[in-house]
Every structure is written in C-alpha cells, then in structure tokens.
N, C-alpha and C. Protein backbone atom coordinates (compact mmCIF):
# COMPACT_ATOMS: atom_id res chain seq x y z
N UNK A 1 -24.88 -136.03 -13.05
CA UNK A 1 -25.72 -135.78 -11.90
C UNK A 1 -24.85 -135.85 -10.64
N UNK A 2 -24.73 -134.91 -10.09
CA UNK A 2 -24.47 -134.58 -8.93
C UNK A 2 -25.09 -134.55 -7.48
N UNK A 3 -25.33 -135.41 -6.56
CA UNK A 3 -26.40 -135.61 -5.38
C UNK A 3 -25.30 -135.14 -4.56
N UNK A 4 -26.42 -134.12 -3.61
CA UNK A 4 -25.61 -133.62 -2.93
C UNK A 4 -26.80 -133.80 -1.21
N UNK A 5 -26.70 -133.40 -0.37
CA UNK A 5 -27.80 -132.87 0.90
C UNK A 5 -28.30 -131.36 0.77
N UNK A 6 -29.39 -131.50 0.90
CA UNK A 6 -30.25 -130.75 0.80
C UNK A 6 -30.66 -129.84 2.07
N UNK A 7 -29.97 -128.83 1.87
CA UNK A 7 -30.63 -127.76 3.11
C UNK A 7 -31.26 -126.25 2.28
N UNK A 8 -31.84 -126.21 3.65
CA UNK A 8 -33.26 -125.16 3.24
C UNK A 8 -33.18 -123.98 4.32
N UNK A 9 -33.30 -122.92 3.85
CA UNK A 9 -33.89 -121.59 4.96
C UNK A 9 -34.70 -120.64 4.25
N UNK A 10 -35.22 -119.64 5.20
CA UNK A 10 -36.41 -118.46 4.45
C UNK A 10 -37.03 -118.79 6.09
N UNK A 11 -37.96 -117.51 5.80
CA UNK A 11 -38.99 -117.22 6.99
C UNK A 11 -40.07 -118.57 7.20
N UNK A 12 -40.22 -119.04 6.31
CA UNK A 12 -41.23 -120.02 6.81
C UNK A 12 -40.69 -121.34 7.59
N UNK A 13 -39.20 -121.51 7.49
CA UNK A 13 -38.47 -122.79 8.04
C UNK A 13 -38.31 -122.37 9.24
N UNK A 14 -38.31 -123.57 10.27
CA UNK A 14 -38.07 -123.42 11.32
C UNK A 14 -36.67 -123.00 11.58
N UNK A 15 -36.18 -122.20 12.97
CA UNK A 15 -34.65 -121.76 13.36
C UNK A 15 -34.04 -122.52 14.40
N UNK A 16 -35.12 -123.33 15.09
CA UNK A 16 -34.09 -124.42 15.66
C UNK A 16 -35.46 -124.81 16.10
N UNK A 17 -34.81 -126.18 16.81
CA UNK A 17 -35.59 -127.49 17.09
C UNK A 17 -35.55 -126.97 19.05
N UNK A 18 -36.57 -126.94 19.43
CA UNK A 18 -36.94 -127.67 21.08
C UNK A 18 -35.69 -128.24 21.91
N UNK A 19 -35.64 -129.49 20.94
CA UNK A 19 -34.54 -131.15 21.86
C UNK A 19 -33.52 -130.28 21.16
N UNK A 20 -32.51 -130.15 22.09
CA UNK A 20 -30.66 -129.69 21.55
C UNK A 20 -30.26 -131.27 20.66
N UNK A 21 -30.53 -132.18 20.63
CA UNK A 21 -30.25 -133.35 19.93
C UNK A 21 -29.99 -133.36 18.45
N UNK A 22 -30.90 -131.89 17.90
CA UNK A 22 -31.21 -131.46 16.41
C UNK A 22 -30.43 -130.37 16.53
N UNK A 23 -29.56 -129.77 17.23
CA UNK A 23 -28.88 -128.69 17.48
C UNK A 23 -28.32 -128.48 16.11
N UNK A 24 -27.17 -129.82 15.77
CA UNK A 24 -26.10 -130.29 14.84
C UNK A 24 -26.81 -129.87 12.84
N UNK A 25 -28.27 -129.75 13.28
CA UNK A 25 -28.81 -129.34 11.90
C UNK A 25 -28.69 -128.01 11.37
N UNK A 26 -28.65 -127.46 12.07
CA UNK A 26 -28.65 -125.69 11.65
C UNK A 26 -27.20 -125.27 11.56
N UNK A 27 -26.70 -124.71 10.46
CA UNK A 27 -25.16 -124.06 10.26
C UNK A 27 -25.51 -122.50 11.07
N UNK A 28 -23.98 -121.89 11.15
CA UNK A 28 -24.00 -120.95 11.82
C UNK A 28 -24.71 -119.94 10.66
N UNK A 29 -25.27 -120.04 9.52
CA UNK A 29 -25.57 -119.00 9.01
C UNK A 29 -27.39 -119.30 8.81
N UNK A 30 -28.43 -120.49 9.57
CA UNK A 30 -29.12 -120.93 9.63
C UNK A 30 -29.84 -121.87 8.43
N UNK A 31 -29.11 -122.34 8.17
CA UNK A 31 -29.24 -123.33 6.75
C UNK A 31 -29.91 -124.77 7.85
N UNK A 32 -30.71 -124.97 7.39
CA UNK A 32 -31.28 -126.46 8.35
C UNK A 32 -30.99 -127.31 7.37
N UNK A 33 -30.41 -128.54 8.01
CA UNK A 33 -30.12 -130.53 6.90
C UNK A 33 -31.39 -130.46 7.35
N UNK A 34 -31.64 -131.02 5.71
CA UNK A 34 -32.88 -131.84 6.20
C UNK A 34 -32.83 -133.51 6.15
N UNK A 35 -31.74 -133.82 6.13
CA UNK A 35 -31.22 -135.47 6.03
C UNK A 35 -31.18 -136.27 4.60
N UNK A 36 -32.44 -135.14 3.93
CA UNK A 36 -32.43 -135.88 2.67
C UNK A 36 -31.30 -135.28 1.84
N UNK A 37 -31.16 -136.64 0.37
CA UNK A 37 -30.06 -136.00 -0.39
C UNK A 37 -31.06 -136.31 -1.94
N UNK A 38 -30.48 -135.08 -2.64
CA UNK A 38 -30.77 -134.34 -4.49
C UNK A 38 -30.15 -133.69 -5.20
N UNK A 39 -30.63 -133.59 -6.30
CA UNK A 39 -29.68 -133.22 -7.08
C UNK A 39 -30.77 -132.18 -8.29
N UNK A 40 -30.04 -131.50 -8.68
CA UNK A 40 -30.95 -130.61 -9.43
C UNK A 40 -30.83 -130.98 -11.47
N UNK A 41 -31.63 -130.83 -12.19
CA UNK A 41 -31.72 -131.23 -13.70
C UNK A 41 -31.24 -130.29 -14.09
N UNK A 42 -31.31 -130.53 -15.36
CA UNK A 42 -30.55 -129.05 -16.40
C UNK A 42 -31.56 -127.67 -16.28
N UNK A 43 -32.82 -128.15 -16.02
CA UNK A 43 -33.86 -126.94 -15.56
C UNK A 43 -34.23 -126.78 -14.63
N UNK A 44 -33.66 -127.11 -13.36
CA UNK A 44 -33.71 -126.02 -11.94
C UNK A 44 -34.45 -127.40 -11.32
N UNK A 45 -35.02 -128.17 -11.32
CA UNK A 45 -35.65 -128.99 -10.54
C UNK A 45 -35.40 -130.09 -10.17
N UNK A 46 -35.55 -129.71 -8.62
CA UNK A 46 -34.88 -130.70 -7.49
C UNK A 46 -35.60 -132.15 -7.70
N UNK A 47 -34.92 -133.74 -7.36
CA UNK A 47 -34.84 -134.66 -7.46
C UNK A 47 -34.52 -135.46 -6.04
N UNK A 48 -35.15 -135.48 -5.46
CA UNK A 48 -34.58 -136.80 -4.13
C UNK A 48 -34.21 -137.79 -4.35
N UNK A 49 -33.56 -138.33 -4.31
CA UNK A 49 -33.45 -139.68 -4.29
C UNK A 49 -32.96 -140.52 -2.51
N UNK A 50 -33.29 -139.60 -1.77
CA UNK A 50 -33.32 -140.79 -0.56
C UNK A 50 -32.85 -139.81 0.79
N UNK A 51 -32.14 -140.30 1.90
CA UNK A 51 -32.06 -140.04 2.77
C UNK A 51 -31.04 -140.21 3.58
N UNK A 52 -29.89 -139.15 3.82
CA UNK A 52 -28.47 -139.63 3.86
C UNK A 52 -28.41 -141.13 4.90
N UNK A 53 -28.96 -141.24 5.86
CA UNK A 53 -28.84 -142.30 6.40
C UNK A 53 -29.40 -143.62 5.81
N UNK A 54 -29.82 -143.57 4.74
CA UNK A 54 -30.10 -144.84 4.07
C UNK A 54 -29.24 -145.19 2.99
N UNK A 55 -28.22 -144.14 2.95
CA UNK A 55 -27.65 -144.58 1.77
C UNK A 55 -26.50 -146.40 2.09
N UNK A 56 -26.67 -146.76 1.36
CA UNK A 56 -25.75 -147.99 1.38
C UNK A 56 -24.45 -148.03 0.41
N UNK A 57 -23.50 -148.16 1.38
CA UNK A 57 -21.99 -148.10 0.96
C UNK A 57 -21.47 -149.74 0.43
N UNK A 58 -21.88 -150.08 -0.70
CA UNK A 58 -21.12 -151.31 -1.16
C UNK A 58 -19.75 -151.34 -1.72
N UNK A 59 -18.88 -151.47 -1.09
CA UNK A 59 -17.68 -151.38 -1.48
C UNK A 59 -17.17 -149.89 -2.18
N UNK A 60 -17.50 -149.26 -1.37
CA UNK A 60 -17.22 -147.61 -1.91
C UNK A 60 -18.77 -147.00 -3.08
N UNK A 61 -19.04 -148.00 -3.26
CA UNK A 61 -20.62 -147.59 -4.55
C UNK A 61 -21.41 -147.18 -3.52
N UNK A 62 -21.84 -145.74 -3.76
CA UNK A 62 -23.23 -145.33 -3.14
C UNK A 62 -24.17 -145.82 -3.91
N UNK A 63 -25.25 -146.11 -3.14
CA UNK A 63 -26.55 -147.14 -3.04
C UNK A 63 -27.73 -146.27 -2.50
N UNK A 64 -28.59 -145.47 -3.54
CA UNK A 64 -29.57 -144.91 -2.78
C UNK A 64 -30.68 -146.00 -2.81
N UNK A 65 -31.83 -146.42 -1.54
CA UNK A 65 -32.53 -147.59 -2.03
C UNK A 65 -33.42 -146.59 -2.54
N UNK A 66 -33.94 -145.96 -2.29
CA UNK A 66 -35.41 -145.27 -3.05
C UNK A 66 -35.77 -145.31 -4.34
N UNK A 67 -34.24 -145.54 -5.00
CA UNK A 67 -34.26 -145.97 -6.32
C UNK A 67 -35.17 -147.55 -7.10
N UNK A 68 -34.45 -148.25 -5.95
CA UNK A 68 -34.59 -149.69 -5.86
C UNK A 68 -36.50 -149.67 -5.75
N UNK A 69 -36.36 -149.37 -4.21
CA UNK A 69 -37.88 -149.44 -3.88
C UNK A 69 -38.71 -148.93 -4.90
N UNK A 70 -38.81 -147.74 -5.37
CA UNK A 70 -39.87 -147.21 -6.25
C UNK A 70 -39.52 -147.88 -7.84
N UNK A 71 -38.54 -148.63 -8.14
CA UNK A 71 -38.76 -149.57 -9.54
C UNK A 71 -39.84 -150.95 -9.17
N UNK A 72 -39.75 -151.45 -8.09
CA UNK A 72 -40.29 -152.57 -7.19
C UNK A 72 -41.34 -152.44 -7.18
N UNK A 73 -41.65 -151.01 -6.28
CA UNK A 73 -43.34 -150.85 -5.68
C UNK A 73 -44.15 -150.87 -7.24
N UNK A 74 -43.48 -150.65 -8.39
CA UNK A 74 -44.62 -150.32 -9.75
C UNK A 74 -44.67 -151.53 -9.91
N UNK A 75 -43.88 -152.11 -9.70
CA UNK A 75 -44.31 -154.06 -10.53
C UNK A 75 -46.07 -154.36 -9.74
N UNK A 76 -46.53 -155.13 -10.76
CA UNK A 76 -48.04 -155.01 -10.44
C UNK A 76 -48.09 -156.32 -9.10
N UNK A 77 -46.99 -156.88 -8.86
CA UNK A 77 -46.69 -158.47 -7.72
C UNK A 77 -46.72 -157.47 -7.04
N UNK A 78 -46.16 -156.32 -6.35
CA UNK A 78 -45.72 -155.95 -5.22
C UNK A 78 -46.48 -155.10 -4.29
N UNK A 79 -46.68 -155.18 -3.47
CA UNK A 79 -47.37 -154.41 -3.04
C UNK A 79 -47.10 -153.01 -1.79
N UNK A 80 -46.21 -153.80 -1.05
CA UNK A 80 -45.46 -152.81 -0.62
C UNK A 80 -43.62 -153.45 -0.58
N UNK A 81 -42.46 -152.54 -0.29
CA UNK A 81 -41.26 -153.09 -0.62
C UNK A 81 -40.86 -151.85 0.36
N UNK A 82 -39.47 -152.39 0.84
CA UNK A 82 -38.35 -151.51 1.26
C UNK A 82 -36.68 -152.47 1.28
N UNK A 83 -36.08 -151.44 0.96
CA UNK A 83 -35.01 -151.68 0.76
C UNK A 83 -33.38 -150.97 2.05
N UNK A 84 -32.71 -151.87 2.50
CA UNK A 84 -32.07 -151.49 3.40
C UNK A 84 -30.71 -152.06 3.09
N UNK A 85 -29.60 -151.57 3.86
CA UNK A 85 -28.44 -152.23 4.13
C UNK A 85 -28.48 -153.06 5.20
N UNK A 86 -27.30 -153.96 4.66
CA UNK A 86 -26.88 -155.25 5.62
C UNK A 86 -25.78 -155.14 5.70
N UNK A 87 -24.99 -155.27 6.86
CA UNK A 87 -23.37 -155.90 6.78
C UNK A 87 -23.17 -157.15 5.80
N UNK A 88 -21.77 -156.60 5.58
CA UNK A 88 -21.52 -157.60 4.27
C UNK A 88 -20.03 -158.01 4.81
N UNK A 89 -19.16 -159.00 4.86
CA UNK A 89 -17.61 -159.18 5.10
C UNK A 89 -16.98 -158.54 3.91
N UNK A 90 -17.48 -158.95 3.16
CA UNK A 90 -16.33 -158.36 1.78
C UNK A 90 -17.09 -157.40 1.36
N UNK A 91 -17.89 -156.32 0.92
CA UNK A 91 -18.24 -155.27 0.69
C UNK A 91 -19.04 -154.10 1.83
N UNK A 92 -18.81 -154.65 2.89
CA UNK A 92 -19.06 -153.37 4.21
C UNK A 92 -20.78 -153.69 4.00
N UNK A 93 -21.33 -153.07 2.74
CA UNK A 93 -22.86 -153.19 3.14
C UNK A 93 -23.31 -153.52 1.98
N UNK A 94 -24.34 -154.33 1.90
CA UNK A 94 -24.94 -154.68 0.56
C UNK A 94 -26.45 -154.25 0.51
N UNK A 95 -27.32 -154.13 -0.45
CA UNK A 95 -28.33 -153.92 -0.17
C UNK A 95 -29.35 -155.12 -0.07
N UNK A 96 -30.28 -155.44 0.58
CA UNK A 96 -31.40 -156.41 1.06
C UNK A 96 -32.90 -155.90 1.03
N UNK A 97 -34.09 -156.54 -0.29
CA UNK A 97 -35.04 -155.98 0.00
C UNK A 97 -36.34 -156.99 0.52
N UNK A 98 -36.76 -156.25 1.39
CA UNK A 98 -37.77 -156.61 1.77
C UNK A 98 -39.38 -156.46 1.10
N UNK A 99 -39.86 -157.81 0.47
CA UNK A 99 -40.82 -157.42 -0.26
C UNK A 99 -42.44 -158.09 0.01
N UNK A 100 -43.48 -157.22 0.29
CA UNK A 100 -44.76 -157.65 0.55
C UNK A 100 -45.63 -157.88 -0.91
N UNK A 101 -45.35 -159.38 -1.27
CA UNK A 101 -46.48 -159.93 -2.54
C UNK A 101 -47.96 -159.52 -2.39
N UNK A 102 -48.29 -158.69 -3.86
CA UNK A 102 -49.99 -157.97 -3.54
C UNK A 102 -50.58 -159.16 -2.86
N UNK A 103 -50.41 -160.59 -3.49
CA UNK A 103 -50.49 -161.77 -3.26
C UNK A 103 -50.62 -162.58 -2.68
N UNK A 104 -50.62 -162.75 -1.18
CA UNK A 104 -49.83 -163.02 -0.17
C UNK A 104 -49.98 -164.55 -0.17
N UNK A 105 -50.87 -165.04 -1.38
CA UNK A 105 -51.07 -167.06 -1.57
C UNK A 105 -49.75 -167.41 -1.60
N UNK A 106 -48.77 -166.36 -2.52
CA UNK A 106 -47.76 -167.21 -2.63
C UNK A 106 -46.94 -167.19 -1.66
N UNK A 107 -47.05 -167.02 -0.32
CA UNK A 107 -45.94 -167.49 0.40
C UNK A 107 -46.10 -168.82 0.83
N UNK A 108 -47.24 -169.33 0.91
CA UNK A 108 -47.82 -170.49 0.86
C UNK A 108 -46.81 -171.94 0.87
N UNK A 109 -46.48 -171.33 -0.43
CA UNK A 109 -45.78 -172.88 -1.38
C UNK A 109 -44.54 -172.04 -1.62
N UNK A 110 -43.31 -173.08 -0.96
CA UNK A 110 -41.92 -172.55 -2.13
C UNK A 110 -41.85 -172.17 -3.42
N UNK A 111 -42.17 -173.02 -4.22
CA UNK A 111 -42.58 -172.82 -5.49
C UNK A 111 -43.14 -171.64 -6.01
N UNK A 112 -44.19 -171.51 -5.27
CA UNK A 112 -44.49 -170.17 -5.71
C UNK A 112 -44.15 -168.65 -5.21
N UNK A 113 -43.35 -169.00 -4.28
CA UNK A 113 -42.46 -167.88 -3.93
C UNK A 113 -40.90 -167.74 -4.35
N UNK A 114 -40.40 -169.13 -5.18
CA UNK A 114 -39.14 -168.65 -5.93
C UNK A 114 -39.76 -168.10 -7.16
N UNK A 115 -40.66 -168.66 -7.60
CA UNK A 115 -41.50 -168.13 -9.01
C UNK A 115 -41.18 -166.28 -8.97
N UNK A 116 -42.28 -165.88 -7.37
CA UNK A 116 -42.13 -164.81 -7.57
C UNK A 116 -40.96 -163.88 -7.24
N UNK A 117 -39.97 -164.53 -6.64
CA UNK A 117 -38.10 -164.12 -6.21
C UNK A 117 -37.76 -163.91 -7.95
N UNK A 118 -38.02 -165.37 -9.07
CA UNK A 118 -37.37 -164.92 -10.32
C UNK A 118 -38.23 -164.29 -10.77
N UNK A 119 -39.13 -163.92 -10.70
CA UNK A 119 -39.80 -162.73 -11.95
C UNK A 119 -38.92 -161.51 -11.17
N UNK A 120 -39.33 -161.25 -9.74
CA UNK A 120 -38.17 -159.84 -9.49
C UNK A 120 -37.05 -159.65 -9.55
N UNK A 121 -36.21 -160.92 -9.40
CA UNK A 121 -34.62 -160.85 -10.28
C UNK A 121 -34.48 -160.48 -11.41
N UNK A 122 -35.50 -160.95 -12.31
CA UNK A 122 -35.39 -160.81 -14.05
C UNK A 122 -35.48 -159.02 -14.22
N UNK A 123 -36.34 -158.73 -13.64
CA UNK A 123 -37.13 -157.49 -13.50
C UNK A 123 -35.81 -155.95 -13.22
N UNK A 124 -35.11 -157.07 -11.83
CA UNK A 124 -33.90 -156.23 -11.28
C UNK A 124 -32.99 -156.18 -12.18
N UNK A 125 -33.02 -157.15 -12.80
CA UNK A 125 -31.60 -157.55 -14.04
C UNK A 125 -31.48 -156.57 -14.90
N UNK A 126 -32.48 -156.38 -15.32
CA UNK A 126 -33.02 -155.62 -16.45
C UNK A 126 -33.07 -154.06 -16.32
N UNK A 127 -33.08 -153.84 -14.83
CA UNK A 127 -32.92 -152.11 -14.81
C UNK A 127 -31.74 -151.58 -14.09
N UNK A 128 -30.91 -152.90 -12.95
CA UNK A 128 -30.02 -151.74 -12.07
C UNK A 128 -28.63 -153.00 -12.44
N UNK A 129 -27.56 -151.92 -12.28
CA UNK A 129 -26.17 -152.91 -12.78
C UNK A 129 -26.08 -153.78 -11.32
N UNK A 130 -25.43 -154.72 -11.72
CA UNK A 130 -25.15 -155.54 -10.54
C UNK A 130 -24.76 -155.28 -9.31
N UNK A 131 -23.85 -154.51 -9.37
CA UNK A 131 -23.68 -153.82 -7.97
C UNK A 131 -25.15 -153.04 -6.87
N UNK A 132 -25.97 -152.93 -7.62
CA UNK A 132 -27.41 -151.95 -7.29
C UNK A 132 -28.33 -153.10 -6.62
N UNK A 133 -28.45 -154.03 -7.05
CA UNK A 133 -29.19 -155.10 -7.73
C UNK A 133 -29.03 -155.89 -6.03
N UNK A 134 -30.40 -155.71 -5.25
CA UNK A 134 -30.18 -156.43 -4.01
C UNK A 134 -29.95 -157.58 -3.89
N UNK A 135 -29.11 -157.68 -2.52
CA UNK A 135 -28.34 -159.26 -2.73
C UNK A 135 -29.06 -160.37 -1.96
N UNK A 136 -30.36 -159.94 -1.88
CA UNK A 136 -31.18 -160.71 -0.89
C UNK A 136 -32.23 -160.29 -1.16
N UNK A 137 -33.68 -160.92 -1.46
CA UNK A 137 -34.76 -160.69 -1.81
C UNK A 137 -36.00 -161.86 -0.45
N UNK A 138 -36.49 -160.94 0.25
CA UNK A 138 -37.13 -161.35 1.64
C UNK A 138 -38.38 -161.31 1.38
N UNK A 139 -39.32 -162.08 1.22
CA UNK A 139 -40.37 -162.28 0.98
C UNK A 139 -41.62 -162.18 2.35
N UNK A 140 -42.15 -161.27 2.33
CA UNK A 140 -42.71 -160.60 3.89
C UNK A 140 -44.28 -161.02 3.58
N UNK A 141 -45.44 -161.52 4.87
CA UNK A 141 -47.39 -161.23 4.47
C UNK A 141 -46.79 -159.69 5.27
N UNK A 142 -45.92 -158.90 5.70
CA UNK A 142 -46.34 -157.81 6.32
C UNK A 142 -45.33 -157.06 6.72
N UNK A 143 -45.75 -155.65 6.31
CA UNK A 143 -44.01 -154.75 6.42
C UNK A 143 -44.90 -153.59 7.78
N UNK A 144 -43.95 -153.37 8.16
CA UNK A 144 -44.36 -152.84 9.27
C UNK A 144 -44.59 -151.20 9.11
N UNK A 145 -46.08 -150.70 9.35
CA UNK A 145 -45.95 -148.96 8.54
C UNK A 145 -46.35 -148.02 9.36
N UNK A 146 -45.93 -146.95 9.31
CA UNK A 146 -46.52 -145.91 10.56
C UNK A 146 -47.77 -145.20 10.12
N UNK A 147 -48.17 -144.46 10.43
CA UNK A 147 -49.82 -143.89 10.29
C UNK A 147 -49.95 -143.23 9.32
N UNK A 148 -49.34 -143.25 8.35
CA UNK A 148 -49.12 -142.56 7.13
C UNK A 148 -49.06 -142.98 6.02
N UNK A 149 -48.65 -144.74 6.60
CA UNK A 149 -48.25 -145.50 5.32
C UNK A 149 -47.37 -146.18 5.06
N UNK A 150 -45.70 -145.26 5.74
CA UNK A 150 -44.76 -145.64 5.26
C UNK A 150 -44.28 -146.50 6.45
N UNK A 151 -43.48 -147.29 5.56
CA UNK A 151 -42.51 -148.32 6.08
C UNK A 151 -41.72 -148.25 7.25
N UNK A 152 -41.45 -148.62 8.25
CA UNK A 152 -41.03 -148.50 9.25
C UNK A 152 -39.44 -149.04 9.42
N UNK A 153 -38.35 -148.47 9.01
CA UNK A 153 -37.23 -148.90 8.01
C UNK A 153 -36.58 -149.48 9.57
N UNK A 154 -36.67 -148.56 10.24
CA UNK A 154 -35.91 -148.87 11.74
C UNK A 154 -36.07 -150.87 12.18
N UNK A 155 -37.62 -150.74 12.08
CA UNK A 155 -38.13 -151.87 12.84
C UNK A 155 -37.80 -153.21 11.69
N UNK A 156 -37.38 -152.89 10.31
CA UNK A 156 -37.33 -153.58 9.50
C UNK A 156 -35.65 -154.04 9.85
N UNK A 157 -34.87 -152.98 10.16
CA UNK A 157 -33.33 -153.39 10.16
C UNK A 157 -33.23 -154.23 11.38
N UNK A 158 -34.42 -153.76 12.54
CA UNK A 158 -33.56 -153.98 13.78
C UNK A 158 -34.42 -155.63 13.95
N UNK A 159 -34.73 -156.02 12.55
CA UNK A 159 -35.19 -157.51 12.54
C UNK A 159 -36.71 -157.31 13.27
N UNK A 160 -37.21 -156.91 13.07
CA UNK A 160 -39.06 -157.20 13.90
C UNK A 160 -39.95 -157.59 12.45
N UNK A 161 -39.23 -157.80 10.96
CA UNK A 161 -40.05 -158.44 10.24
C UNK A 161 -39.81 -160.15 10.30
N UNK A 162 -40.84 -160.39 10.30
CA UNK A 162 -40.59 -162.24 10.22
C UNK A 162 -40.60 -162.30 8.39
N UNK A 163 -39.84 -163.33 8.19
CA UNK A 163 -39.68 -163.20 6.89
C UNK A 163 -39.96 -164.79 6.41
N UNK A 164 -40.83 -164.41 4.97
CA UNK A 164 -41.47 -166.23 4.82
C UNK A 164 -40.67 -167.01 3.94
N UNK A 165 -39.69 -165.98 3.01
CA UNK A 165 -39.43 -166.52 2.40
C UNK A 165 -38.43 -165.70 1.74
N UNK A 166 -36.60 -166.62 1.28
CA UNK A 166 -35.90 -165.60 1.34
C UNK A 166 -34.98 -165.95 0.37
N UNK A 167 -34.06 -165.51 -0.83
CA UNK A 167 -33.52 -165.77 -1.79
C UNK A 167 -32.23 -165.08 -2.32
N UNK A 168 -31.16 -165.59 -2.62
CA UNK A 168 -30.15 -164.57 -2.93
C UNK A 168 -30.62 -164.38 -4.22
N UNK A 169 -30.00 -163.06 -4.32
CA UNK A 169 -30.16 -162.42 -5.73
C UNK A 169 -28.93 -163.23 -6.78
C-alpha cells in the first residue's frame, strides 16, 4: 500500500478559491490538494486514511491517527476520541489520544479511570505495533465539536481540553 495525496479535477471541482491563501492548492495544470492522503486497493478503490497535516512523524514512522481514532471510536467505552501529535525530545512527535468515556462516572474515581486507560491499552496492544500505539491516553467528560460533529483537532492541540484523567501508554 502506497498513500499518497489526493488531488481531484473535472467540471464540477472548483478552479480556484476567493482568499489567494488557497492559491498554493491548484497546480498549473488545475489539479486541486485536497489535504487529504489515500491510497487505492487492487480494485480501483480509494481509501483515506487521514489528512496530510495530521500525520505524525515518530521518529521517521508515519502515523496516520484516523487509523487510531476509528479502532477506538468502535470500542463500546468510547464515545467520542481523537488522536493528535505531541512534541516528543527523542522521537520529534509521538502520538496522544484524547478520549471521551460513553461513561463519564468513571472519571469520578482513579480507579475507575485506570480500569478504563487498561482495557484501552490491552485493546491498543492487540491491534497497532508499538510504535502506532499512543503514548498518552487523556481521559476527557468533553471533546470539543463543530456543528457537524466532528472534533475540533485545532482547539484540542492548542490545549482548550481540560483533561480528568491521564496515563502513559
């Protein structure tokens, strides 16, 4: 598998953006980035797995989280999750997830929030190699989402989640 960025043209895509800020998206032959990055199967069909600016560089290992997040969000504890980079000294960036328990009793009691830190370690153990495998597990009552739903990744990095409860992997 090969992930590559994903650009798109045809009559129905837009040919440029309004703000010159998006200038840098369109090649001279009108190919628009669309930021995200995929990869195609043995039968023609495209695969996302994330969004070049989310990717996380651990010591040269690309790190898509979308991977991470959508093994997470199915566990029946979770209710919502996102996953981001952190500066790291010895590996540049590691990954860190931020996770909202369907639950939210257990932030309550330590106890029952390392309980639920090791069921998602065991869980992580079990599907992504160590290097994948976030190095910090943040126990959130509330992830911050825009009108759509999704996660607000910005407001999550730039620290505006309060976090109840927090565990190395």
């Amino acid at each position: 598998m090969v992930v590559g960025s994903i650009e798109i043209r045809g009559t129905t895509v837009i040919s440029a953006y309004e703000s010159q800020s998006y200038a840098d998206r369109f090649d001279a032959d009108g190919w628009l980035s669309t930021g995200d990055l995929g990869y195609f199967d043995d039968d023609g069909y495209l695969f996302i797995v994330g969004r070049s600016d989310d990717v996380i560089n651990r010591g040269g290992e690309k790190i898509y989280p979308l991977e991470i997040e959508n093994f997470l969000a199915a566990l029946e504890e979770v209710a919502m999750v996102v996953v981001v980079g952190e500066a790291d000294d010895v590996f540049g960036q590691v990954p860190v997830a931020y996770v909202q328990p369907r639950d939210t009793a257990v932030l309550l009691t330590p106890d029952a929030a390392a309980a639920l830190v090791s069921t998602l370690r065991a869980q992580l153990g079990s599907a992504f190699v160590k290097a994948h495998r976030p190095a910090s597990v943040r126990l959130v009552h509330h992830l911050p989402a825009n009108g759509t739903g999704k996660v607000r990744k910005g407001a999550v990095r730039s620290g505006e989640v309060i976090v109840d409860y927090e565990e190395a992997v």
